[in-house]
PDB file of N, CA and C in Angstrom:
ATOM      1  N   UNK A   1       0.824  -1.194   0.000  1.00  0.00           N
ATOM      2  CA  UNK A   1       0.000   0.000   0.000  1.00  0.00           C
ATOM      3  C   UNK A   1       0.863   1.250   0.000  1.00  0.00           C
ATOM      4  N   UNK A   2       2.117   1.445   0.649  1.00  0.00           N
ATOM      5  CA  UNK A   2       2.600   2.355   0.872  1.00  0.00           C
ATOM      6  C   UNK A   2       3.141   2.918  -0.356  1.00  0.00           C
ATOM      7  N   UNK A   3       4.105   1.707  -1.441  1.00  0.00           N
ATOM      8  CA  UNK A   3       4.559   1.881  -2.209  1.00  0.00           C
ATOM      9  C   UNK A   3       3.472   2.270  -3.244  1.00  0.00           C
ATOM     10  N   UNK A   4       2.372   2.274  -3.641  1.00  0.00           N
ATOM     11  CA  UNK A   4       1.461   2.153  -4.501  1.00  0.00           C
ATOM     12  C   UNK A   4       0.932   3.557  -4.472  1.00  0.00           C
ATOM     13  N   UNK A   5       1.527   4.570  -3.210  1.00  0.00           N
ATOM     14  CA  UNK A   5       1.117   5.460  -2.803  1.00  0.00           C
ATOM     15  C   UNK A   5       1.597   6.868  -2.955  1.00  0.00           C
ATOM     16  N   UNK A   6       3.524   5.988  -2.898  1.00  0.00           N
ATOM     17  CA  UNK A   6       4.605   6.767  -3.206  1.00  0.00           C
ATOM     18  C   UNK A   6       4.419   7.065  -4.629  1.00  0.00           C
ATOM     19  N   UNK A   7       4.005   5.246  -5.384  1.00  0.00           N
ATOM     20  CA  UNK A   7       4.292   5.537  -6.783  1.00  0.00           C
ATOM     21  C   UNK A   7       3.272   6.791  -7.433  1.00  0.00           C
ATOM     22  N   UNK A   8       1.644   6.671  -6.480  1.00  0.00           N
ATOM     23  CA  UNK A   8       0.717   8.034  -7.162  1.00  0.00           C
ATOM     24  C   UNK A   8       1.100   9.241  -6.826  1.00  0.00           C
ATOM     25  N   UNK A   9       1.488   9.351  -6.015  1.00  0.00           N
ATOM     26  CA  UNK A   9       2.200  10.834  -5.569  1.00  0.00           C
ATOM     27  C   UNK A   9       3.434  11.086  -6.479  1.00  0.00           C
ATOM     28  N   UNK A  10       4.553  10.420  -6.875  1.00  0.00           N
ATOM     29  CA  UNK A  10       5.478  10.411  -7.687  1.00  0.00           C
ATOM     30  C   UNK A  10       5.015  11.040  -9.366  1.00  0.00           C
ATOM     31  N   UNK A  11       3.827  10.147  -9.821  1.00  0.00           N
ATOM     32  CA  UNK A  11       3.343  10.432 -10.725  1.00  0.00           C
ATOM     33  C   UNK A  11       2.598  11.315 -10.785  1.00  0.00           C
ATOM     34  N   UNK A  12       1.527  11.461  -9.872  1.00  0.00           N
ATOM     35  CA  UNK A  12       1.320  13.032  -9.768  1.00  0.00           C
ATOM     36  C   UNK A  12       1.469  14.256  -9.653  1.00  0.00           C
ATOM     37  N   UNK A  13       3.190  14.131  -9.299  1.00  0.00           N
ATOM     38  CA  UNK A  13       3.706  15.370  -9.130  1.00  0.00           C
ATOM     39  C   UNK A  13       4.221  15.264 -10.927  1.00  0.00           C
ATOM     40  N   UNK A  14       4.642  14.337 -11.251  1.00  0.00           N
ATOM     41  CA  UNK A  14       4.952  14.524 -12.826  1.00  0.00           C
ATOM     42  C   UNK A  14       3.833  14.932 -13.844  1.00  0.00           C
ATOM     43  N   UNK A  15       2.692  15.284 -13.250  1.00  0.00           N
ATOM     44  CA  UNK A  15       1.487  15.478 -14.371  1.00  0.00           C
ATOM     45  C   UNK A  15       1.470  14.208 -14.832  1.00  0.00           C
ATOM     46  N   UNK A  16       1.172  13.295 -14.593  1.00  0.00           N
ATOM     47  CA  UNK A  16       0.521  11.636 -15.100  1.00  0.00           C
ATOM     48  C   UNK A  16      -0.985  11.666 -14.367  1.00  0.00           C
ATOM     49  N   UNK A  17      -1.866  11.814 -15.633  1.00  0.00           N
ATOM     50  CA  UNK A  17      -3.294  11.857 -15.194  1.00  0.00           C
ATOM     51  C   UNK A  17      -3.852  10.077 -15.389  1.00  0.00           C
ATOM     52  N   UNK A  18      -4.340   9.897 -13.901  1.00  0.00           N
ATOM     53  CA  UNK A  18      -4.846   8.045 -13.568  1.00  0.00           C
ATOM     54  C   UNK A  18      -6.247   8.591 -13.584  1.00  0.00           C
ATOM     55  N   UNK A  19      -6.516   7.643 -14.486  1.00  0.00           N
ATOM     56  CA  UNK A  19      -8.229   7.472 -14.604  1.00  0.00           C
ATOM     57  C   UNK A  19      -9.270   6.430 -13.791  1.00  0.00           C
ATOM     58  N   UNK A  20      -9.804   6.780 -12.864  1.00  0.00           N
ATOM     59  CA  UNK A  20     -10.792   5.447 -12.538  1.00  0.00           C
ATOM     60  C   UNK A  20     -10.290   4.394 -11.670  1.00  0.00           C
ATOM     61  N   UNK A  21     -10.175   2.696 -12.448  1.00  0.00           N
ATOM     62  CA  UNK A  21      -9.939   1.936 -11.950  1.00  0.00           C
ATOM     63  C   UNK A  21      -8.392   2.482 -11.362  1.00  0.00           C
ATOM     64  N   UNK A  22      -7.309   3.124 -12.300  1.00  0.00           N
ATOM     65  CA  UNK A  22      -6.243   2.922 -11.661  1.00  0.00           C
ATOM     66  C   UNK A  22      -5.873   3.952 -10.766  1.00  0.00           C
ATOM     67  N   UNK A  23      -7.055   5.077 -10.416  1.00  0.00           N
ATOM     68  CA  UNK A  23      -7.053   6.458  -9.427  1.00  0.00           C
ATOM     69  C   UNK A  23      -7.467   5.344  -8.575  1.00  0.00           C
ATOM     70  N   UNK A  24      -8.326   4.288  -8.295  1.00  0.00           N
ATOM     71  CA  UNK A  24      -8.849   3.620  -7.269  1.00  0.00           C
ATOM     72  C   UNK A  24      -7.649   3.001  -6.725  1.00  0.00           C
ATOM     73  N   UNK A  25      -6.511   1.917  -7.674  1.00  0.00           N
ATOM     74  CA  UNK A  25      -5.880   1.423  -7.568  1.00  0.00           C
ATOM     75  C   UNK A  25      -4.527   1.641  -6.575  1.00  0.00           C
ATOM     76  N   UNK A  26      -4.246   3.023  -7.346  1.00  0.00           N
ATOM     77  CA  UNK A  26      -3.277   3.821  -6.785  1.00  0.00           C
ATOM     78  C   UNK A  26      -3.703   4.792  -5.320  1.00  0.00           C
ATOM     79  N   UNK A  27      -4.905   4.816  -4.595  1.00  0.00           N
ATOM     80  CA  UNK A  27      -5.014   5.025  -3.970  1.00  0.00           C
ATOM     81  C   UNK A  27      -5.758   6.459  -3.474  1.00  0.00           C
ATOM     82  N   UNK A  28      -5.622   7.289  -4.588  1.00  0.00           N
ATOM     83  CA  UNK A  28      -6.265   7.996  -4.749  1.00  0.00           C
ATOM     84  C   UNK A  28      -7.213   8.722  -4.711  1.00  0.00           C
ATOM     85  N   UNK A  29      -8.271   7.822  -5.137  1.00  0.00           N
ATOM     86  CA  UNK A  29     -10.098   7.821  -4.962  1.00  0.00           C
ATOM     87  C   UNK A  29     -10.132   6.502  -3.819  1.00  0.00           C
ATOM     88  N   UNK A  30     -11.276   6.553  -3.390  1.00  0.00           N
ATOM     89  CA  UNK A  30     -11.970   5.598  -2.333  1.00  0.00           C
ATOM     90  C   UNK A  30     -13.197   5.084  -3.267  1.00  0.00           C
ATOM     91  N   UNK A  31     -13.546   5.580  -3.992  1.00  0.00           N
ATOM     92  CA  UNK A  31     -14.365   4.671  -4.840  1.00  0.00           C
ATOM     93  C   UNK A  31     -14.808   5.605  -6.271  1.00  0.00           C
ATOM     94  N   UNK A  32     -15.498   4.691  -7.024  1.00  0.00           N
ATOM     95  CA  UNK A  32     -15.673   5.036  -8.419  1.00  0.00           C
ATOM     96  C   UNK A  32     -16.910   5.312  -9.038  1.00  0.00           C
ATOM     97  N   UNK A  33     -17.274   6.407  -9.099  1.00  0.00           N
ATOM     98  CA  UNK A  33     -18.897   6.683  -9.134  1.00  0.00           C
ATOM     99  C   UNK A  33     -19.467   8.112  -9.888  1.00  0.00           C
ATOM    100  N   UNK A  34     -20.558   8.088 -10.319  1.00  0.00           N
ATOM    101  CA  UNK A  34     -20.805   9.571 -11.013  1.00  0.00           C
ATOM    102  C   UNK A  34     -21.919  10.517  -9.997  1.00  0.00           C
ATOM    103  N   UNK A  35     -22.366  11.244 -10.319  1.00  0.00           N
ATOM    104  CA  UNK A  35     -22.934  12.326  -9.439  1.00  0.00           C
ATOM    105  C   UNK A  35     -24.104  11.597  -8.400  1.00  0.00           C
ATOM    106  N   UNK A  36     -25.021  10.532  -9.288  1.00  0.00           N
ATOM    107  CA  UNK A  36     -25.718   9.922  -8.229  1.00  0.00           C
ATOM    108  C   UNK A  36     -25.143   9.701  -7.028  1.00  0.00           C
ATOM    109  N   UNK A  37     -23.912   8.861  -7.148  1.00  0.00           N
ATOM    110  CA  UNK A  37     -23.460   8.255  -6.135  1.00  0.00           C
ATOM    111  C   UNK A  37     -23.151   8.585  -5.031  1.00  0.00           C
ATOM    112  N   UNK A  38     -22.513  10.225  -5.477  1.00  0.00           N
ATOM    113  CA  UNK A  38     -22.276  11.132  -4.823  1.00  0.00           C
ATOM    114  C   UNK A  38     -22.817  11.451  -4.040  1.00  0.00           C
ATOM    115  N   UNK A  39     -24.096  11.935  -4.508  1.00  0.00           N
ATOM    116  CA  UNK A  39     -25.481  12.781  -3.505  1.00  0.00           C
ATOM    117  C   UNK A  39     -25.722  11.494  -2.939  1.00  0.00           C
ATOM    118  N   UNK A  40     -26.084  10.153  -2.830  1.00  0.00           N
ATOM    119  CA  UNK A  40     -26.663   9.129  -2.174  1.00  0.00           C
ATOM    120  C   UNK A  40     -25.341   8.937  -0.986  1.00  0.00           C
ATOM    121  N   UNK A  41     -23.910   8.552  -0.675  1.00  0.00           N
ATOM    122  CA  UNK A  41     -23.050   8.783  -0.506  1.00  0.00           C
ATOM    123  C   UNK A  41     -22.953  10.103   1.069  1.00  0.00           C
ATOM    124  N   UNK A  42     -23.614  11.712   0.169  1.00  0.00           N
ATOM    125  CA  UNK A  42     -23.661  12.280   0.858  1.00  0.00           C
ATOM    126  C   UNK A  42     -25.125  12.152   2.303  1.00  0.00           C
ATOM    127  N   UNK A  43     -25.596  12.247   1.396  1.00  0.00           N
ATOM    128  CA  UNK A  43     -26.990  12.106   2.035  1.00  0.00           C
ATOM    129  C   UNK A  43     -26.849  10.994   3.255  1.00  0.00           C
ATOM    130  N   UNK A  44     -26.337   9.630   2.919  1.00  0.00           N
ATOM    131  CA  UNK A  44     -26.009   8.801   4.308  1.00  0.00           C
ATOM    132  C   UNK A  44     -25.128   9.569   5.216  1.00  0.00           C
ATOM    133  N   UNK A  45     -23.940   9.916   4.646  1.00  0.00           N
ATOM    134  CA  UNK A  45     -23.323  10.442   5.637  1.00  0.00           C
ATOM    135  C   UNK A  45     -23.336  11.549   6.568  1.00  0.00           C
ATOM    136  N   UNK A  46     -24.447  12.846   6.116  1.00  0.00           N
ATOM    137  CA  UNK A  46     -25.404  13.574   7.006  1.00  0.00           C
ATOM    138  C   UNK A  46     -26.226  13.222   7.561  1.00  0.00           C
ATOM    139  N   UNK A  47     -26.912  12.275   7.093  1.00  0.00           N
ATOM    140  CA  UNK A  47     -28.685  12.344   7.522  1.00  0.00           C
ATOM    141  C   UNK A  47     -29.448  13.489   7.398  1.00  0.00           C
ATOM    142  N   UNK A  48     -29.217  13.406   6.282  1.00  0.00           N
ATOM    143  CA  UNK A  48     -30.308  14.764   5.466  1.00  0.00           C
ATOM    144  C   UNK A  48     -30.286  14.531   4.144  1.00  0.00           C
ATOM    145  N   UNK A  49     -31.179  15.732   3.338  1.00  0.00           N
ATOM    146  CA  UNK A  49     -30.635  15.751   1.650  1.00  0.00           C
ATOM    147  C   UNK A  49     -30.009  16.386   1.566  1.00  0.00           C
ATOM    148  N   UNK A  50     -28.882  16.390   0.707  1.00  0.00           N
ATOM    149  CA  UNK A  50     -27.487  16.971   0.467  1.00  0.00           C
ATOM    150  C   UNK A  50     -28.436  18.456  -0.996  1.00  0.00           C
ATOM    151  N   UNK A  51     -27.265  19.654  -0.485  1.00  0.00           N
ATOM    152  CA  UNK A  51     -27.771  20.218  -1.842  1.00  0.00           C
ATOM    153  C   UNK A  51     -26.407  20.868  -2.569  1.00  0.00           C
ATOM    154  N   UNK A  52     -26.218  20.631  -3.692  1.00  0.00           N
ATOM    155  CA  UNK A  52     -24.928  20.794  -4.859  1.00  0.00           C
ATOM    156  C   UNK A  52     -24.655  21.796  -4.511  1.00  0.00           C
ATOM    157  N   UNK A  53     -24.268  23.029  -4.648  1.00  0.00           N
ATOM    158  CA  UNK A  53     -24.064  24.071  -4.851  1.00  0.00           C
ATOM    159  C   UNK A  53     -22.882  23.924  -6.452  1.00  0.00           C
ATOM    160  N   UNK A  54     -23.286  24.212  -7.916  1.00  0.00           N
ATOM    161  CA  UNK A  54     -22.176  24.377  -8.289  1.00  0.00           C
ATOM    162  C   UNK A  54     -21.541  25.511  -8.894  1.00  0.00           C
TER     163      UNK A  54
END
């Protein structure tokens, strides 16, 4: 894990853009999802309805 961590930070400081599975991979993201997921996501973790502001 650690190394997998060094290596996204390494690459991220080089401008190497990780997409998705391998932003998940590398440690990056905690999970992989589009706006639904988000607001459902938020909404548990308040206990309320979440509102966007964008």
């Amino acid at each position: 894990m650690i190394l997998k961590l060094l290596y996204a930070k390494q690459n991220q400081n080089e401008g190497i853009t990780l997409f998705g599975q391998m932003a998940l991979e590398n440690g990056l993201v905690d999970k992989i999802g589009g706006q639904s997921e988000v607001e459902e996501y938020l909404k548990e973790k308040i206990g309320e309805d979440e509102e966007i502001c964008w």
